[in-house]
Protein backbone atom coordinates (compact mmCIF):
# COMPACT_ATOMS: atom_id res chain seq x y z
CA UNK A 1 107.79 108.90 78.07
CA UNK A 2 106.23 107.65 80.93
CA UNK A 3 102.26 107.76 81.68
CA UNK A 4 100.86 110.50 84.97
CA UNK A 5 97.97 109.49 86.37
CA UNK A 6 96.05 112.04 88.50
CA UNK A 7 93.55 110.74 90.80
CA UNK A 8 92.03 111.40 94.35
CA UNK A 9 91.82 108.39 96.43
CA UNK A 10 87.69 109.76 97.58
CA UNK A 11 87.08 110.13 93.54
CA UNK A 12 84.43 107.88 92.81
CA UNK A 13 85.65 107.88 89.12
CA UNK A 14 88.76 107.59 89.96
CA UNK A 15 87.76 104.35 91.32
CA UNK A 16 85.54 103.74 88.37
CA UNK A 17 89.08 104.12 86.36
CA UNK A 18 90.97 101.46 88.50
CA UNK A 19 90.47 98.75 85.77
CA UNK A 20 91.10 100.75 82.81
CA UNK A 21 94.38 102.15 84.27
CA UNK A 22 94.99 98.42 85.14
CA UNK A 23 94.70 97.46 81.75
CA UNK A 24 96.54 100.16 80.26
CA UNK A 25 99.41 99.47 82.29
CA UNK A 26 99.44 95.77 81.54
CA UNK A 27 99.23 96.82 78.00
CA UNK A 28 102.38 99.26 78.42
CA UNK A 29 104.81 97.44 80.34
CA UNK A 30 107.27 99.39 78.81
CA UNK A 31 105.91 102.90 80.39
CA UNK A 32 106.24 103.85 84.12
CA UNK A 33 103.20 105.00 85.57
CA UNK A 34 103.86 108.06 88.13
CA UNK A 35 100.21 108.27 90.56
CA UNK A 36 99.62 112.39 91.73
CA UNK A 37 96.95 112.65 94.16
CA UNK A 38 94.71 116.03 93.79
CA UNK A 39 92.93 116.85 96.68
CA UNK A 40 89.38 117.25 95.82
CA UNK A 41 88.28 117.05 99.25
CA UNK A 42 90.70 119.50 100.79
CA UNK A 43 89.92 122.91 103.23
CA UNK A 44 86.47 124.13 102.86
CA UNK A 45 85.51 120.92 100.86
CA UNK A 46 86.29 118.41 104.08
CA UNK A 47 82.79 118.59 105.53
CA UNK A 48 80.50 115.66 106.31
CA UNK A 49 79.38 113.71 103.18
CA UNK A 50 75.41 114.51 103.50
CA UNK A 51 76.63 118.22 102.18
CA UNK A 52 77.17 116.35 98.92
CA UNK A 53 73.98 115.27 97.71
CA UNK A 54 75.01 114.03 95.08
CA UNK A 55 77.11 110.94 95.90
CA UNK A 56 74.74 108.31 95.53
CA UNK A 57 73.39 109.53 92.18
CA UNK A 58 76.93 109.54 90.68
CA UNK A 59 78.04 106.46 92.38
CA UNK A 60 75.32 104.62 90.22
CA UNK A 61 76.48 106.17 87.43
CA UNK A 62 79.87 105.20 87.62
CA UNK A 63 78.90 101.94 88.63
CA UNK A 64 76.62 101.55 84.99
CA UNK A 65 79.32 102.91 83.45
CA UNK A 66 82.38 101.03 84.28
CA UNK A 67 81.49 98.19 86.66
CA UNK A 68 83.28 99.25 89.54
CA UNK A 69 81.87 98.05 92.74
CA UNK A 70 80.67 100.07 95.63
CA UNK A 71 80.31 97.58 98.92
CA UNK A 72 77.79 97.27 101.10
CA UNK A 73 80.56 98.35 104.23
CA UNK A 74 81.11 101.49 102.53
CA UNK A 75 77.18 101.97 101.70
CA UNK A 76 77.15 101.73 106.01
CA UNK A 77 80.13 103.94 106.00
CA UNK A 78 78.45 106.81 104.93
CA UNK A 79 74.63 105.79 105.49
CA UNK A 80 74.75 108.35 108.33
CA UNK A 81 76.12 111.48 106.11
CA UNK A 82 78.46 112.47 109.15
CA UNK A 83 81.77 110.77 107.50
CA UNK A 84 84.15 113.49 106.48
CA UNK A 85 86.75 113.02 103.25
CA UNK A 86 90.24 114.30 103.96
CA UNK A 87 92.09 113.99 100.58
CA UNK A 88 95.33 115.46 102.34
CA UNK A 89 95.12 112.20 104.75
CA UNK A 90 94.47 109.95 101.52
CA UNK A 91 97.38 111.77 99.85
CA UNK A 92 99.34 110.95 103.13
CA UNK A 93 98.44 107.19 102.10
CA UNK A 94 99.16 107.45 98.25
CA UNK A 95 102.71 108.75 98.82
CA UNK A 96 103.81 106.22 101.76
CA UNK A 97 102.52 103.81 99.63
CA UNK A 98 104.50 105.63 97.04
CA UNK A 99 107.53 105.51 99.09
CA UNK A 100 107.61 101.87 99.98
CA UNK A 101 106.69 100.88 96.86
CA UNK A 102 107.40 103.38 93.80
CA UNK A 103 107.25 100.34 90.86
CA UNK A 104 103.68 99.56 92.12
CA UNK A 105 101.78 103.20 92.70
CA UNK A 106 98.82 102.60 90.08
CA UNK A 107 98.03 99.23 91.79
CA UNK A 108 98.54 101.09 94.88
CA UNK A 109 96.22 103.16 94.29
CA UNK A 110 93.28 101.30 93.28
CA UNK A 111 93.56 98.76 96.10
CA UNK A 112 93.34 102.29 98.69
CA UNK A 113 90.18 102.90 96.51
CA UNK A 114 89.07 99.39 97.08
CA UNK A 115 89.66 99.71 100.71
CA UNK A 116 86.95 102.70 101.01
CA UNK A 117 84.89 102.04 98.44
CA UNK A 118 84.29 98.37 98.86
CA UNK A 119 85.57 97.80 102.20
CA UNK A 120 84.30 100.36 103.94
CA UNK A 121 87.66 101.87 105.61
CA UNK A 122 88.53 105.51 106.00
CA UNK A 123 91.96 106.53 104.25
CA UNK A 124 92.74 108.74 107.60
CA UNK A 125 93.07 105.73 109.75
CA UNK A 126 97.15 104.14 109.73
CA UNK A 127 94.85 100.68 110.15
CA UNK A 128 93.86 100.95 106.39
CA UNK A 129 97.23 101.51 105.51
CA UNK A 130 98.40 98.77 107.38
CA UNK A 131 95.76 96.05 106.07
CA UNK A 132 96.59 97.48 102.05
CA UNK A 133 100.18 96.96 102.89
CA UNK A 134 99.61 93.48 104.34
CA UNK A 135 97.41 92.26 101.47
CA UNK A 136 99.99 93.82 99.13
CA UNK A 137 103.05 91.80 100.10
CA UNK A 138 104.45 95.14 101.86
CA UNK A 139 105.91 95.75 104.80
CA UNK A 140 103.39 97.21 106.81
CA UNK A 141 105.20 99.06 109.56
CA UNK A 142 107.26 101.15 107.34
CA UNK A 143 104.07 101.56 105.17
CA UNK A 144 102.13 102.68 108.47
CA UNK A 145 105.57 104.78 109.74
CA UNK A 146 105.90 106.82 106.50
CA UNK A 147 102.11 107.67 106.51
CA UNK A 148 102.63 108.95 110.22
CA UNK A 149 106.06 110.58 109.61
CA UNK A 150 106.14 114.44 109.73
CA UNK A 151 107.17 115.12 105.96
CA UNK A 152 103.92 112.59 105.07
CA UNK A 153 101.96 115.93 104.88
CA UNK A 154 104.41 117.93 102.85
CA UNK A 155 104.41 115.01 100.60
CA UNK A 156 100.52 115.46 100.11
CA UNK A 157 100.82 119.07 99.39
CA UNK A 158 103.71 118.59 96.68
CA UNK A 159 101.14 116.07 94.82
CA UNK A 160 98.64 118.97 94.88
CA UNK A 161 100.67 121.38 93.73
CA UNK A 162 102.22 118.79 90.49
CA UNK A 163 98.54 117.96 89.79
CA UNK A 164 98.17 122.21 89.32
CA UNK A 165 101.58 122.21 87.25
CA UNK A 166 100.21 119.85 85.19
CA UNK A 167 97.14 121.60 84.13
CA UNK A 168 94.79 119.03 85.46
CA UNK A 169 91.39 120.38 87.03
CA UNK A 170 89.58 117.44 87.64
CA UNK A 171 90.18 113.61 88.26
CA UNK A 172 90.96 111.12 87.11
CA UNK A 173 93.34 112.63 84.11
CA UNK A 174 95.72 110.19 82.04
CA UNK A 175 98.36 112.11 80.96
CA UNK A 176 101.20 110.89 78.32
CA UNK A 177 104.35 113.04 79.45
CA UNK A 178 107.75 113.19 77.47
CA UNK A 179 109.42 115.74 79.08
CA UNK A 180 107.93 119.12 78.64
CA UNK A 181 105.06 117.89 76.70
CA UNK A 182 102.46 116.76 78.10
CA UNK A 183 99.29 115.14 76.34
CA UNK A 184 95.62 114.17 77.64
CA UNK A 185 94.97 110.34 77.07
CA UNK A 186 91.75 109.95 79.42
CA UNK A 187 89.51 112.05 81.87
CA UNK A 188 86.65 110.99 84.05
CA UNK A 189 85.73 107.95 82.25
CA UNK A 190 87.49 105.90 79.26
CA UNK A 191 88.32 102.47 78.32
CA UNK A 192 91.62 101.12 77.34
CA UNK A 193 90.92 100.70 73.83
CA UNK A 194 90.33 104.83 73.57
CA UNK A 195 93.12 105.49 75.47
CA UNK A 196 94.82 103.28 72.98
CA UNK A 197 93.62 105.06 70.04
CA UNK A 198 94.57 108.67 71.98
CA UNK A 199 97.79 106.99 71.86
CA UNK A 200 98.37 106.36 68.36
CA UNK A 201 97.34 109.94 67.33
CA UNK A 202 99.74 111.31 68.94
C-alpha cells in the first residue's frame, strides 16, 4: 500500500494540507507517499489572478482553518492581479523535484508551496527551483536542469493524466492505494487524526 497525494502546487488548500500530509507521513513511516500534480490552472484557466475574485476570500479561509501562512511577499505578488498561474510550469517543478529526489516528494512539495505562498516566488521561474533545491540539501543544478529539460513538460502532462486515472476532481485528495484499489482518506481540508480514523475503517 502506499499513500497518493494529489495536489496543485497554486492550490491554496493544498498548501493549507502541507502540515497534515506532514504529519501523516511522520505517522506512516512505513508507507511511501507518491505526489501527482493536477493542473488546476492549466489552458483557458492560466489568466491573470484578478479573474479569480475569489482568492483572497478563500485564502482567509484556509488560513482560519488550518493555520497555513500566506506571506506578505506573496500578498505583493499578486496585489496587482496581473500574475498568471501556470500549473504545467509548477508540475515541471514537482516532477524535477520528483526526479532528484523521489524519497522526499511530499516535503517537496510543500516547501514549492511555501516558496509562492509565503515567499512570494513564481513556480515558472528555474530561480525558485534552484533556491528550494538549495535549502533542501539538493543539488541544485540538476534540480534546475531537469525542470528545463525537454521531457520536463511531458512529465507534467503524465501527472495530469494519473490524477484523471485516479478519479480525483479536485485537490488536495489523499488517496490509500493497494494496487487496483484505491480509497479516499482526505479532500480539501482534514487533520491527521481523521485521516487516521479513514484509515482504520478501511
Amino acid at each position: 500500500m502506499k499513500l497518493v497525494y494529489v495536489f496543485d502546487a497554486y492550490c491554496g488548500w493544498s498548501h493549507g494540507f502541507s502540515g497534515t500530509l506532514r504529519e501523516v507521513a511522520a505517522r506512516h513511516p512505513e508507507l511511501p507517499v507518491e505526489v501527482v500534480s493536477g493542473g488546476l490552472f492549466t489552458g483557458s484557466r492560466q489568466v491573470p489572478i484578478r479573474q479569480f475574485g475569489y482568492v483572497q476570500g478563500a485564502n482567509a479561509k484556509i488560513a482560519e482553518l488550518t493555520g497555513a501562512e500566506f506571506g506578505a511577499a506573496y500578498e505583493r505578488l499578486i496585489a496587482d492581479g496581473s500574475f498568471v498561474m501556470d500549473s504545467e510550469a509548477a508540475a515541471r517543478g514537482v516532477a524535477a523535484l520528483r526526479q532528484i529526489a523521489p524519497d522526499r516528494a511530499a516535503e517537496l512539495a510543500a516547501a514549492l508551496q511555501a516558496a509562492f505562498y509565503v515567499d512570494g516566488l513564481s513556480l515558472s521561474e528555474a530561480a525558485t527551483y534552484r533556491k528550494v533545491a538549495q535549502a533542501a540539501g539538493l543539488d541544485a543544478d540538476a534540480v534546475v536542469a531537469a525542470f528545463e529539460a525537454p521531457d520536463a513538460q511531458p512529465a507534467a502532462h503524465a501527472d495530469f493524466r494519473r490524477a484523471v486515472q485516479l478519479g480525483v476532481t479536485g485537490f488536495p485528495t489523499l488517496l490509500a492505494v493497494d494496487g487496483d484499489s484505491v480509497t479516499p482518506l482526505a479532500y480539501g481540508q482534514a487533520t491527521a487524526d481523521e485521516v487516521d480514523a479513514r484509515f482504520a475503517t478501511n
